[in-house]
C-alpha atoms as a PDB file:
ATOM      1  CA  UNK A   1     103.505  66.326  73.709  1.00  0.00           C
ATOM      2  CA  UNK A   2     101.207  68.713  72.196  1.00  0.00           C
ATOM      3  CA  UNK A   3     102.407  72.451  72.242  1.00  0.00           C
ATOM      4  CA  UNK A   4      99.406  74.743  70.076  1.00  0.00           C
ATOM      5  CA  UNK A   5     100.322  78.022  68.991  1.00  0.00           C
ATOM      6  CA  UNK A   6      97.808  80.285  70.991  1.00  0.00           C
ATOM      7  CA  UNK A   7      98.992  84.069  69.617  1.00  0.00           C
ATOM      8  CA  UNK A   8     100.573  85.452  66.510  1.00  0.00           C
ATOM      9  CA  UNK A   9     101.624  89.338  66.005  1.00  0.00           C
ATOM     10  CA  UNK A  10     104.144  91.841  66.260  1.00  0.00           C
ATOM     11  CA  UNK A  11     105.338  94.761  68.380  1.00  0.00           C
ATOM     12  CA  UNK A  12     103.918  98.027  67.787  1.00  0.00           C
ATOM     13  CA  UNK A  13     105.248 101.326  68.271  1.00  0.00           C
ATOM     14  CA  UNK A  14     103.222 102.398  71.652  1.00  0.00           C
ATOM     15  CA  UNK A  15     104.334  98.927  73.275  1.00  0.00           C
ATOM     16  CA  UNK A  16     108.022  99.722  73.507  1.00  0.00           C
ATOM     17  CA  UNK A  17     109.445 101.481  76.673  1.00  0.00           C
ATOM     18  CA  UNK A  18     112.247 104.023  77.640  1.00  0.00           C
ATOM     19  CA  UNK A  19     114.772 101.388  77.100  1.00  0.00           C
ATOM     20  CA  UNK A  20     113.863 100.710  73.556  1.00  0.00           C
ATOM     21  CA  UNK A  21     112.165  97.129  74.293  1.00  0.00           C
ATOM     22  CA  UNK A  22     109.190  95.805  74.117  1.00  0.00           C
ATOM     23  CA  UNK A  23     107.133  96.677  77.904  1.00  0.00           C
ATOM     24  CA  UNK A  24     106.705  93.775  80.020  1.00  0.00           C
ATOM     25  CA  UNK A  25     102.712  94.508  80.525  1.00  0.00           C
ATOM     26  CA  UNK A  26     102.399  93.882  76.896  1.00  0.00           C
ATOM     27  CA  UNK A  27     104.185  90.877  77.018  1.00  0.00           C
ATOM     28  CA  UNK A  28     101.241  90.161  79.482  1.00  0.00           C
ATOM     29  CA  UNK A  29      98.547  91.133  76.984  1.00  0.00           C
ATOM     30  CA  UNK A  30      99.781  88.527  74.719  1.00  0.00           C
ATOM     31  CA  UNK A  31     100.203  85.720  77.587  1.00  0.00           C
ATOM     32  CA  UNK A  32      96.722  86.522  78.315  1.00  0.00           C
ATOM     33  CA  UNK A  33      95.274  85.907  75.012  1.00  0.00           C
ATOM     34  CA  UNK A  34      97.533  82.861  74.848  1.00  0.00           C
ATOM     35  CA  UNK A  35      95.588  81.328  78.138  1.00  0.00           C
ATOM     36  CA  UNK A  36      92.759  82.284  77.216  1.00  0.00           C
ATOM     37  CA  UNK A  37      93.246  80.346  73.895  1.00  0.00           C
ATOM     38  CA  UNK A  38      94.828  77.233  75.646  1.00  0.00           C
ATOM     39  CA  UNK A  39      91.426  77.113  77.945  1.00  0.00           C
ATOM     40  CA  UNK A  40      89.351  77.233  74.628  1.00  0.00           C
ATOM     41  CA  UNK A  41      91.113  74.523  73.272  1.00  0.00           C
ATOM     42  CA  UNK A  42      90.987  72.129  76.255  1.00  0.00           C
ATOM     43  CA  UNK A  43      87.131  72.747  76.841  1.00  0.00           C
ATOM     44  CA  UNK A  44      87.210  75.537  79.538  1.00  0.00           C
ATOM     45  CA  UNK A  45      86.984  78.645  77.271  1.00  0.00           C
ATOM     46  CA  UNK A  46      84.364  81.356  78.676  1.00  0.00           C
ATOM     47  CA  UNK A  47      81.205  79.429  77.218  1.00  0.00           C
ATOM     48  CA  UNK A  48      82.295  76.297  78.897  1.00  0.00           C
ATOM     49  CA  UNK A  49      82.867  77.993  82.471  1.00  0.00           C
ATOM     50  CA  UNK A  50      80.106  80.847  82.348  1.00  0.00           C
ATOM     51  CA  UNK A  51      77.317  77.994  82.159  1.00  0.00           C
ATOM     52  CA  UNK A  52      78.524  76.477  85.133  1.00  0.00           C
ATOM     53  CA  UNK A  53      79.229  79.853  86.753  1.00  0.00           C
ATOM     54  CA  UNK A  54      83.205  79.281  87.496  1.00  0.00           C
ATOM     55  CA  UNK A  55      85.812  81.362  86.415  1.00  0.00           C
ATOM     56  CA  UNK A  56      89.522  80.559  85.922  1.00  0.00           C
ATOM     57  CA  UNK A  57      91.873  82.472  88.420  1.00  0.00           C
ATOM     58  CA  UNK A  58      95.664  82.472  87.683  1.00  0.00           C
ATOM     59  CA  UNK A  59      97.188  82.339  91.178  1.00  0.00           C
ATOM     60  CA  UNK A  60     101.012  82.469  90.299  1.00  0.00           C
ATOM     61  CA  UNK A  61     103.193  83.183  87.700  1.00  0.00           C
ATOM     62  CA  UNK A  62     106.820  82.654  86.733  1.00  0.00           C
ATOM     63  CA  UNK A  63     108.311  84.951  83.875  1.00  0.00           C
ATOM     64  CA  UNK A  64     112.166  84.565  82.460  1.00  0.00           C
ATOM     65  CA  UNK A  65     112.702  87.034  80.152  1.00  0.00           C
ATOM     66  CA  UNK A  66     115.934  85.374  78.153  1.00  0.00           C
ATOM     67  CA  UNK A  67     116.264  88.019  74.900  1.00  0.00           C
ATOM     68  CA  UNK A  68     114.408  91.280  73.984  1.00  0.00           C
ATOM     69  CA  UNK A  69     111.902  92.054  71.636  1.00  0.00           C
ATOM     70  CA  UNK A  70     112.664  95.579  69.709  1.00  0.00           C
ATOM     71  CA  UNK A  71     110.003  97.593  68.050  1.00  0.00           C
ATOM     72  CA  UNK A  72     108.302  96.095  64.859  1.00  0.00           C
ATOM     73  CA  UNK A  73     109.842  92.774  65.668  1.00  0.00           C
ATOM     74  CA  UNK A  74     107.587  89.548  64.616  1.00  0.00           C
ATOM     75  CA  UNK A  75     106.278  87.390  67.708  1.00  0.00           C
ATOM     76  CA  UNK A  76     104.199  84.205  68.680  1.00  0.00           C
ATOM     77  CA  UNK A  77     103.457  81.981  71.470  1.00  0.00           C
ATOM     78  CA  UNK A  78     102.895  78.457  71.776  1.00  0.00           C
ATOM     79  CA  UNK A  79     101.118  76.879  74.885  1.00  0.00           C
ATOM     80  CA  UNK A  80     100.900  73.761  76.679  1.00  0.00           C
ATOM     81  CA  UNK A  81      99.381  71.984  80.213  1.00  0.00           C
ATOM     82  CA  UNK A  82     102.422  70.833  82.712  1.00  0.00           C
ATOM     83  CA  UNK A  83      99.947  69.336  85.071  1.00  0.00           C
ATOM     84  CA  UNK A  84      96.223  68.784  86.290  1.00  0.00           C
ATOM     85  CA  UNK A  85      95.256  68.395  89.330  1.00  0.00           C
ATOM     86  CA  UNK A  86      92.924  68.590  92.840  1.00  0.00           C
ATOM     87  CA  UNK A  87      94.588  72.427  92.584  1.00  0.00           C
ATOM     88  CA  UNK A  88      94.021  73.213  89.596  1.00  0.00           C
ATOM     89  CA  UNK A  89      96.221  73.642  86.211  1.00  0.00           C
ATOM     90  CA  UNK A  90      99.632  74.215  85.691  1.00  0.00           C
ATOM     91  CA  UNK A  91     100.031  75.729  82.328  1.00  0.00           C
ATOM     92  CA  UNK A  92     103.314  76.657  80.026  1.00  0.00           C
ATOM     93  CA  UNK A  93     104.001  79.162  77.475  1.00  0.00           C
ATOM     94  CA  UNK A  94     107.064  79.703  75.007  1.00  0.00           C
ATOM     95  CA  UNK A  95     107.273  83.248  73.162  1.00  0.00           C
ATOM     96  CA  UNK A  96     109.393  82.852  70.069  1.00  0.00           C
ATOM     97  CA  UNK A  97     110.785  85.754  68.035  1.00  0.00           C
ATOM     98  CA  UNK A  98     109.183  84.763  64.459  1.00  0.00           C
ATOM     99  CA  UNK A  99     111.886  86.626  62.456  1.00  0.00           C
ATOM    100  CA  UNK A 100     114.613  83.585  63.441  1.00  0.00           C
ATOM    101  CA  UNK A 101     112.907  81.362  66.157  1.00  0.00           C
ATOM    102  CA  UNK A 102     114.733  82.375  69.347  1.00  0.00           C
ATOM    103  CA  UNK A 103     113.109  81.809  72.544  1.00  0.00           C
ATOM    104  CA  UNK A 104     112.646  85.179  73.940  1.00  0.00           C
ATOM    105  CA  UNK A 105     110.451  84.733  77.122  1.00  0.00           C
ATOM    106  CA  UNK A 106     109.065  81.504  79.124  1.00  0.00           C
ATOM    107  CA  UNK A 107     105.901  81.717  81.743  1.00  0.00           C
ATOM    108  CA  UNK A 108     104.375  79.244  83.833  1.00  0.00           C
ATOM    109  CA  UNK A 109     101.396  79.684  85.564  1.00  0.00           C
ATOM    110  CA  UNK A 110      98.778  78.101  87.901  1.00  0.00           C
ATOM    111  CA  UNK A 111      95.271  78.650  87.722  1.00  0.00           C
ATOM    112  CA  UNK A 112      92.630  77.441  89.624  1.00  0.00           C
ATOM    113  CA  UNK A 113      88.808  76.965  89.088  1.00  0.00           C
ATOM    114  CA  UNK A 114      87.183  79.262  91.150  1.00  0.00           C
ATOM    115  CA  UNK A 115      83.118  79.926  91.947  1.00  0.00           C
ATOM    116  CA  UNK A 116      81.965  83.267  89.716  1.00  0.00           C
ATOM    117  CA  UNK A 117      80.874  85.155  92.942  1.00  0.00           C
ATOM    118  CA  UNK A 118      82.584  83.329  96.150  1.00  0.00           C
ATOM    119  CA  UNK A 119      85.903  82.917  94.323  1.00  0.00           C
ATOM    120  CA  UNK A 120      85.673  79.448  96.307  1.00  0.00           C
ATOM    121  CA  UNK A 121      88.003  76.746  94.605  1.00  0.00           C
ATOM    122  CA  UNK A 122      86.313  74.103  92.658  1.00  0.00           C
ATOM    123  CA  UNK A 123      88.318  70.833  91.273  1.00  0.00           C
ATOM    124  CA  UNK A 124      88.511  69.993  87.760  1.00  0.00           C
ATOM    125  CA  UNK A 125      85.663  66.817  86.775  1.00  0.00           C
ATOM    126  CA  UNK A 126      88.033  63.598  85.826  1.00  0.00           C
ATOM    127  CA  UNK A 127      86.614  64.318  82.078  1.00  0.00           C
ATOM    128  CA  UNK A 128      88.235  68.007  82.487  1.00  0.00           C
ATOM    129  CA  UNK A 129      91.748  66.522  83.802  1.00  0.00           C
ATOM    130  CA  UNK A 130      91.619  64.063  80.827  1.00  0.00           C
ATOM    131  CA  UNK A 131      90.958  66.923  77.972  1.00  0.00           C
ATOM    132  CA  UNK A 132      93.779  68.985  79.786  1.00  0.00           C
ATOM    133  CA  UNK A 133      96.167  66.473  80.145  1.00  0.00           C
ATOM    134  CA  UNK A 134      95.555  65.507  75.995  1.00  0.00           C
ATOM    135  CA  UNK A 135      97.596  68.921  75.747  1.00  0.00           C
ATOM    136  CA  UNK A 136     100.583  68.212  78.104  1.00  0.00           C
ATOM    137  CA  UNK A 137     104.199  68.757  77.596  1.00  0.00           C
ATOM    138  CA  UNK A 138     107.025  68.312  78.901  1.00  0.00           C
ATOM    139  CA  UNK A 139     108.514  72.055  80.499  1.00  0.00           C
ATOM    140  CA  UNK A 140     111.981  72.464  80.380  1.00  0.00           C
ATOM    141  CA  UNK A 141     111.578  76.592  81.415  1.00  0.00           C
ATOM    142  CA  UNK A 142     112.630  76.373  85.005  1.00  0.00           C
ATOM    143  CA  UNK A 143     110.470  76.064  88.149  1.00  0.00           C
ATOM    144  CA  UNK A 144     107.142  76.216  88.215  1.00  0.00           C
ATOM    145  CA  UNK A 145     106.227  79.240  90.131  1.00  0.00           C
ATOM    146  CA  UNK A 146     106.304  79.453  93.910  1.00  0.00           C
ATOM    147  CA  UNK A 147     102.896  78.308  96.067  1.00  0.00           C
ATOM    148  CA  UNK A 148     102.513  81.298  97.943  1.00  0.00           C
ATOM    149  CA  UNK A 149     103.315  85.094  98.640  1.00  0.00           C
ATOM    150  CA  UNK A 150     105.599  87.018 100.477  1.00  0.00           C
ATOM    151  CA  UNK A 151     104.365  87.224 104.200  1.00  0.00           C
ATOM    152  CA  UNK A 152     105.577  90.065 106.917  1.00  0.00           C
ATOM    153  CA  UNK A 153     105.324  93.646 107.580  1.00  0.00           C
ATOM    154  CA  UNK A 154     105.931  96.243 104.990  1.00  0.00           C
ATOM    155  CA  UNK A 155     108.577  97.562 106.917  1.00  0.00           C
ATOM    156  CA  UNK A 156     111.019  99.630 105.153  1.00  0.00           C
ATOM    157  CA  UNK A 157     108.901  99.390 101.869  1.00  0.00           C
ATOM    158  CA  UNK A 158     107.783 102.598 100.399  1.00  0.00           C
ATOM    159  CA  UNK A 159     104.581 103.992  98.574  1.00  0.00           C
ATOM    160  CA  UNK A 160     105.120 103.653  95.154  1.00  0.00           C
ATOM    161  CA  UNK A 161     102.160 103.853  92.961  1.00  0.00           C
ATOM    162  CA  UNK A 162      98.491 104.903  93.792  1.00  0.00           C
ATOM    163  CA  UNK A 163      95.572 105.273  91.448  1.00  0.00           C
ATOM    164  CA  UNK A 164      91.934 103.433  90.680  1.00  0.00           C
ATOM    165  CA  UNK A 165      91.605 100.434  88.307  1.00  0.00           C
ATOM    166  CA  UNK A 166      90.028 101.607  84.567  1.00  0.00           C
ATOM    167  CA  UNK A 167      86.970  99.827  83.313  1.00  0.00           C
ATOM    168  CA  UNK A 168      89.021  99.264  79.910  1.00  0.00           C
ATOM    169  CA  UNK A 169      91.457  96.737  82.546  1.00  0.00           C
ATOM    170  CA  UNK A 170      88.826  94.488  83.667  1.00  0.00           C
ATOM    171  CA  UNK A 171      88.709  90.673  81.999  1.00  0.00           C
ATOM    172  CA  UNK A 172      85.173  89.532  80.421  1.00  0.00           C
ATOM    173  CA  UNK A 173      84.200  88.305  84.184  1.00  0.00           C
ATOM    174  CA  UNK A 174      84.789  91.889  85.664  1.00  0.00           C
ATOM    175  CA  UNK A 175      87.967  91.519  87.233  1.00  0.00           C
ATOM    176  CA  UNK A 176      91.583  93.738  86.429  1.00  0.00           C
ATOM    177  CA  UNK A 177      93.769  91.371  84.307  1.00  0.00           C
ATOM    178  CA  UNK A 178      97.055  90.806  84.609  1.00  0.00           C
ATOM    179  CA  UNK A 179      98.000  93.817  82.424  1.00  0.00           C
ATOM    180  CA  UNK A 180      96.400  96.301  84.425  1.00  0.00           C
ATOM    181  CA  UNK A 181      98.941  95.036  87.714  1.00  0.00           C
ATOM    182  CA  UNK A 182     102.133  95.224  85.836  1.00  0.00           C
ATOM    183  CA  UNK A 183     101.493  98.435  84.812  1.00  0.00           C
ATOM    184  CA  UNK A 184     101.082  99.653  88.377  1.00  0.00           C
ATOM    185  CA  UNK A 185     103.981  97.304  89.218  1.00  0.00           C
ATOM    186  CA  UNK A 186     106.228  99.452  86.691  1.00  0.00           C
ATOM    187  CA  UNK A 187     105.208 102.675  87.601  1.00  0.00           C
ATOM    188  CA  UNK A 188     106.238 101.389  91.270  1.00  0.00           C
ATOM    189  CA  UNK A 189     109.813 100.203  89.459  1.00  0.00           C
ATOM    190  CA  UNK A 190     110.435 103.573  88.624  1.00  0.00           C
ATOM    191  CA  UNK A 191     109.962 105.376  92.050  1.00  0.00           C
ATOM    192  CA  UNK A 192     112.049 103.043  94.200  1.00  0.00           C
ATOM    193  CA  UNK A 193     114.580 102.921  92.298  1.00  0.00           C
ATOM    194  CA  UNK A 194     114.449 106.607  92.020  1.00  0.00           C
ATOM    195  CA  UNK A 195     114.447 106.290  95.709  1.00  0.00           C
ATOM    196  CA  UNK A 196     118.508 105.435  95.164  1.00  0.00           C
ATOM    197  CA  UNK A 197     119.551 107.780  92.278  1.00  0.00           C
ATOM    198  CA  UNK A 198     118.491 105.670  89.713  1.00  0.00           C
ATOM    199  CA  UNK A 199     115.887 107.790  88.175  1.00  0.00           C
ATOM    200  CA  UNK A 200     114.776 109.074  85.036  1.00  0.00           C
ATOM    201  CA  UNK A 201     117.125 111.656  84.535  1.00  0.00           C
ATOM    202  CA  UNK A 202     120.056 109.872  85.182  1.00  0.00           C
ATOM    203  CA  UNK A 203     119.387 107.452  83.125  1.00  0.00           C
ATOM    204  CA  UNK A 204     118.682 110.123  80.375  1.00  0.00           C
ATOM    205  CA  UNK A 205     121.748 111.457  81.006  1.00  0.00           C
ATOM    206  CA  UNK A 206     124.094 108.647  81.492  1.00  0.00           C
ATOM    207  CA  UNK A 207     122.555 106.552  79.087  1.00  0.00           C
ATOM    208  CA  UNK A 208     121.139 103.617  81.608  1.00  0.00           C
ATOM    209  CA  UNK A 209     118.376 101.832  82.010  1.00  0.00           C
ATOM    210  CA  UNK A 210     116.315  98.676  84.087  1.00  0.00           C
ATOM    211  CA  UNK A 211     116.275  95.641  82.269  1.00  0.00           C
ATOM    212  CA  UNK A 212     114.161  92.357  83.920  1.00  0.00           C
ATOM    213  CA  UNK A 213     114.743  89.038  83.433  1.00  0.00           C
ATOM    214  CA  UNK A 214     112.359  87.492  86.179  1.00  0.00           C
ATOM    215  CA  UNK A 215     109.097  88.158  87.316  1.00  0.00           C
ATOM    216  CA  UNK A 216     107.513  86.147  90.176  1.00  0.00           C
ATOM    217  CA  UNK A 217     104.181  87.168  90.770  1.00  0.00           C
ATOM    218  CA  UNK A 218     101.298  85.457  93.091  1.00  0.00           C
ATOM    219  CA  UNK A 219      97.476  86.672  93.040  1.00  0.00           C
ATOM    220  CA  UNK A 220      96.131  86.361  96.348  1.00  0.00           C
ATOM    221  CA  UNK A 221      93.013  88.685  95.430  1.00  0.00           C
ATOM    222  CA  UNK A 222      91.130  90.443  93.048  1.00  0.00           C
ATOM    223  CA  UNK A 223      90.301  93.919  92.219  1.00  0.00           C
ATOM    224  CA  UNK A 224      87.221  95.779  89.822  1.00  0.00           C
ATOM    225  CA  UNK A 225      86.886  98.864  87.693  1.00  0.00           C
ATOM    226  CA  UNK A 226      86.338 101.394  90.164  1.00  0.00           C
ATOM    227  CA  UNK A 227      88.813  99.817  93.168  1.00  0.00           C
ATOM    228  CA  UNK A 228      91.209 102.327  94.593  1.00  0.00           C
ATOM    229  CA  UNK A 229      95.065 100.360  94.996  1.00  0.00           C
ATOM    230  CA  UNK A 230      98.459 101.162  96.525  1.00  0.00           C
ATOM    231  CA  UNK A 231     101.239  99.536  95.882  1.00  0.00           C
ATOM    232  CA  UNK A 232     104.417  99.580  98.172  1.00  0.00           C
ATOM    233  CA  UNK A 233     107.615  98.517  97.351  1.00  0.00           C
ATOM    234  CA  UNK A 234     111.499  97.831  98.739  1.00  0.00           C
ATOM    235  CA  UNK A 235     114.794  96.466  97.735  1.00  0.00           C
ATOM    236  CA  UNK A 236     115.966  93.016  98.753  1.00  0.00           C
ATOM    237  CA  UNK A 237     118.927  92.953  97.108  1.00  0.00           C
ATOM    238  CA  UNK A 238     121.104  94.852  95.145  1.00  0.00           C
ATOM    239  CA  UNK A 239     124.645  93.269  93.381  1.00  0.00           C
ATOM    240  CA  UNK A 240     126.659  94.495  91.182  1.00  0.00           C
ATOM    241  CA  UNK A 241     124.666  95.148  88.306  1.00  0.00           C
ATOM    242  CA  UNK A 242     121.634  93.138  89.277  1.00  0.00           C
ATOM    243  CA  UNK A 243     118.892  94.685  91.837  1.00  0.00           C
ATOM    244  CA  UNK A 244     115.655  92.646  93.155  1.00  0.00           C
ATOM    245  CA  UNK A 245     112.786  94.061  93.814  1.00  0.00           C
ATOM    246  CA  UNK A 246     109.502  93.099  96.283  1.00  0.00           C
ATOM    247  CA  UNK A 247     106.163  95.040  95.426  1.00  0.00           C
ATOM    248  CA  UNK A 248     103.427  94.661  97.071  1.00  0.00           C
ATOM    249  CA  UNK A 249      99.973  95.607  95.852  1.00  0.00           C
ATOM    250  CA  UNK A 250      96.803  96.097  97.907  1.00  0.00           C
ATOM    251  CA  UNK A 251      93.220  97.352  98.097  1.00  0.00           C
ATOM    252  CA  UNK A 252      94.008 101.198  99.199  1.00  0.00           C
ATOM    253  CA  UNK A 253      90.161 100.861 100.861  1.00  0.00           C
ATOM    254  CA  UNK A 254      90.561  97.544 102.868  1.00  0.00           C
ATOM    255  CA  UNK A 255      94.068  97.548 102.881  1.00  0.00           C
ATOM    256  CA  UNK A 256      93.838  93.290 101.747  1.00  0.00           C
ATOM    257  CA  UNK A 257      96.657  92.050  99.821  1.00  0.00           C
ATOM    258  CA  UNK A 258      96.007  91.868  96.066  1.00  0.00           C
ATOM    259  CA  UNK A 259      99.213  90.959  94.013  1.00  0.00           C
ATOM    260  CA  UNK A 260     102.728  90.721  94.934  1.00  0.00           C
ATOM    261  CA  UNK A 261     105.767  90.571  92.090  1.00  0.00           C
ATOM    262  CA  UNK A 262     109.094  89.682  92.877  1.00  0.00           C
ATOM    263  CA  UNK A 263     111.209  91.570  90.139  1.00  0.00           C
ATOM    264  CA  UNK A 264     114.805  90.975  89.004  1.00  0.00           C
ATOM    265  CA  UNK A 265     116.627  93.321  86.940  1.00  0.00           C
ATOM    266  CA  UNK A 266     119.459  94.572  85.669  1.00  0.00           C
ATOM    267  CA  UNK A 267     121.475  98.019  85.335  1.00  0.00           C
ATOM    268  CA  UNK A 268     121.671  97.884  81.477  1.00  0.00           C
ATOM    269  CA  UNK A 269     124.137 100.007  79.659  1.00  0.00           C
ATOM    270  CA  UNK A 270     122.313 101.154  76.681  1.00  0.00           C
ATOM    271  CA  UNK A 271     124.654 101.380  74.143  1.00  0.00           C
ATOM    272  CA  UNK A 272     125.907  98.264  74.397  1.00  0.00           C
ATOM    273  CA  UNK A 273     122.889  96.944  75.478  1.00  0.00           C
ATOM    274  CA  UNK A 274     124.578  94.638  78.136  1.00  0.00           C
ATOM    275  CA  UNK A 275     124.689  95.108  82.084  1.00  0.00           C
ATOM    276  CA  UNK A 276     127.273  97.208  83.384  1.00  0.00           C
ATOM    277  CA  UNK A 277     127.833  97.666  87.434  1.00  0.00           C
ATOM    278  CA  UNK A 278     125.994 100.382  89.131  1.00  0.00           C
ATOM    279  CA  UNK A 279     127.918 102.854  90.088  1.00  0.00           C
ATOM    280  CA  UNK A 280     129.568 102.805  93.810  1.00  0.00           C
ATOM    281  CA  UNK A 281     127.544 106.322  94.782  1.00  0.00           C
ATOM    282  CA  UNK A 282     123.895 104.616  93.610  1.00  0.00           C
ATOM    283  CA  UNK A 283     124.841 101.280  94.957  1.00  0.00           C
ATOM    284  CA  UNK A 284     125.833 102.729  98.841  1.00  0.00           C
ATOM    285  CA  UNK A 285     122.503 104.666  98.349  1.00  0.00           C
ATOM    286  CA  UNK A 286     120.829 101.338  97.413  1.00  0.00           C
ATOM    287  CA  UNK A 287     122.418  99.362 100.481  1.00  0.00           C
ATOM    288  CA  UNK A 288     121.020 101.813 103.010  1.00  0.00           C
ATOM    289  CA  UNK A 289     117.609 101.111 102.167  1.00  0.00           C
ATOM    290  CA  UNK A 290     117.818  97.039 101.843  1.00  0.00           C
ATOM    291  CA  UNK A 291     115.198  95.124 103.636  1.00  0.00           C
ATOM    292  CA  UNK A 292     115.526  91.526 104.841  1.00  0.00           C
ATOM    293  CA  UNK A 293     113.795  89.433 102.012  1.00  0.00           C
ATOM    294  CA  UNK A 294     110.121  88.285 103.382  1.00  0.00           C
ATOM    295  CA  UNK A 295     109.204  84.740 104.248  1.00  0.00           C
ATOM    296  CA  UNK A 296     106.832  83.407 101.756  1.00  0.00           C
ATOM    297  CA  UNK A 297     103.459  81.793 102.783  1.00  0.00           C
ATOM    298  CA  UNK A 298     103.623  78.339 101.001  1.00  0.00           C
ATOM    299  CA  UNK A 299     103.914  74.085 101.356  1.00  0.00           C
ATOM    300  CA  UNK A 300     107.081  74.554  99.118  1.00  0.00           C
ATOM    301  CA  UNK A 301     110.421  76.984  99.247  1.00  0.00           C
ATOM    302  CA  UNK A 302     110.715  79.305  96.624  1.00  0.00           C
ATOM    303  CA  UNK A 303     114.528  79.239  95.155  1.00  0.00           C
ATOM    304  CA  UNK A 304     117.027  82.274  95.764  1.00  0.00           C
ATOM    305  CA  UNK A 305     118.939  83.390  93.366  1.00  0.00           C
ATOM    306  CA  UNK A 306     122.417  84.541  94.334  1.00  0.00           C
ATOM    307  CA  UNK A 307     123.770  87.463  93.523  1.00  0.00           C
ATOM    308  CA  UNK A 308     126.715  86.123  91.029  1.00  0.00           C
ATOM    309  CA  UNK A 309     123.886  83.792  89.819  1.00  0.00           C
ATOM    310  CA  UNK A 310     121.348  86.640  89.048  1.00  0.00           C
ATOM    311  CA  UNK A 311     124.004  89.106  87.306  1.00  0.00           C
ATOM    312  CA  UNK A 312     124.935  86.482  85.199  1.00  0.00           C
ATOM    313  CA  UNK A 313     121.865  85.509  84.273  1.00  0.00           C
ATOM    314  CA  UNK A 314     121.063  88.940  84.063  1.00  0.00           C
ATOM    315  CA  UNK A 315     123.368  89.504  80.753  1.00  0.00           C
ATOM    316  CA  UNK A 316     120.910  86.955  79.143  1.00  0.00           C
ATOM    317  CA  UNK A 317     117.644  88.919  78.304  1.00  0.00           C
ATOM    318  CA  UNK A 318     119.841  92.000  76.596  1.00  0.00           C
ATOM    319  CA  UNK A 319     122.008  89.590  74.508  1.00  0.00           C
ATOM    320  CA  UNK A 320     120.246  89.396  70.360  1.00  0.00           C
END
């Protein structure tokens, strides 16, 4: 097993959020420079792929947020390959808190090599698979995320962020990276479950907040500096303090499916910084506006949390 540390730093001030924790787009940021540091190491850094004209494409992504990170607090990641294969890679992260060495967040991901201006797949060279593999460990952070996206209708979903990607978002080969999508994806958090009660000003005034412990996320397309994107959104489920959420994000001009995320949360109780059970007024509201949970597009099944399952796992990410 050979796990490399692939980032080192700390949270600054601007990277915290209303609920006093570190945002989960910059926990992004810092996954990003951590795959982009595991690529380097196994021979597929930018030098490597831009002579060949391929790019690396993450397709999916699993994220379990287990403890917070508060401002200032000390941080690094460690990285590792799961698998290698006709599809592509299957890579592993670990974010520790520095100041005592508790796992705070796990992410798995898959990337593919893709053609620089098709986008077609290409499979890793046996002497690629063998470099990769000299990095593999074993992953103990739950499933690997799901093969495929949510398919269906957007019935019931409502519009919940619109705007144009900046040309400070785009990767070194042109295209929005990851951070640039959660962003949208938690501007999009904030007006459905306004859409319930559960907005700003209540949770000014009653001391609440949203609090994620998952993230499933799948990357069907790609958008550029300049592209114009909508993102819709609806409830699938909504427990006693846990909610999930389905966003989907699109090309506003073509209307093509860009990036979906699957988001868990939970209704956090911010003094005590542990879930508490939404109120019976916010969670009637929340009911009425349920949709059935899409079908997903894949070889596999993507696992279901149930609803005692996800509010107790819920209580995890807010414990320190």
């Amino acid at each position: 097993m050979t796990w490399i540390e692939t980032y080192r730093g700390t949270v600054h001030r601007w990277e915290v959020d209303n609920v006093d924790h570190f945002t989960v787009a910059y926990y992004f940021s810092r996954f990003e420079d951590a795959t982009l540091a595991l690529l380097e190491a196994i021979g597929l850094g930018p030098e490597a792929r831009g002579t060949a004209g391929r790019l690396v494409a993450i397709t999916s992504a699993r994220v379990r947020y287990r403890r917070e990170l508060r401002l200032g607090d000390v941080l690094h990641v460690r990285s590792g390959v799961v698998a290698a294969d006709d599809g592509g890679l299957a890579l592993a992260h670990e974010l520790y808190d520095s100041g005592d060495g508790h796992l705070c967040t796990t992410l798995a991901q898959r990337a593919s090599i893709v053609e620089a201006t098709s986008r077609a797949p290409i499979a890793l060279s046996a002497a690629e698979r063998g470099r990769a593999l000299a990095y593999r460990v074993a992953w103990d952070g739950g499933a690997e995320p799901a093969n495929g996206v949510p398919v269906g209708d957007d019935a019931g979903f409502l519009d919940t962020a619109r705007d144009t990607v900046k040309p400070w978002e785009v990767d070194a080969a042109g295209f929005a990276a990851p951070p640039a999508f959660i962003h949208r994806f938690t501007a999009a958090n904030g007006h459905i479950l306004a859409a319930f009660g559960m907005s700003p000003a209540y949770m000014r005034a009653e001391r609440r907040g949203f609090s994620t412990f998952e993230f499933n996320l799948a990357y069907p397309g790609a958008l550029r500096a300049g592209d114009h994107l909508r993102v819709r959104s609806a409830l699938l489920h909504v427990g006693s303090s846990s909610i999930r959420i389905l966003h989907r994000l699109s090309d506003a001009r073509t209307g093509s499916l860009v990036a979906t995320l699957e988001q868990s949360g939970v209704h956090l109780d911010m003094e005590a910084r542990r879930p508490t059970p939404l109120p019976d007024e916010l969670r009637q509201r929340a009911k009425a506006i349920l949709v059935t949970p899409p079908a997903v597009a894949s070889s596999g099944q993507r696992p279901q949390k149930a609803a005692s399952e996800a509010d107790t796992e819920s209580g995890r990410r807010t414990g320190r």
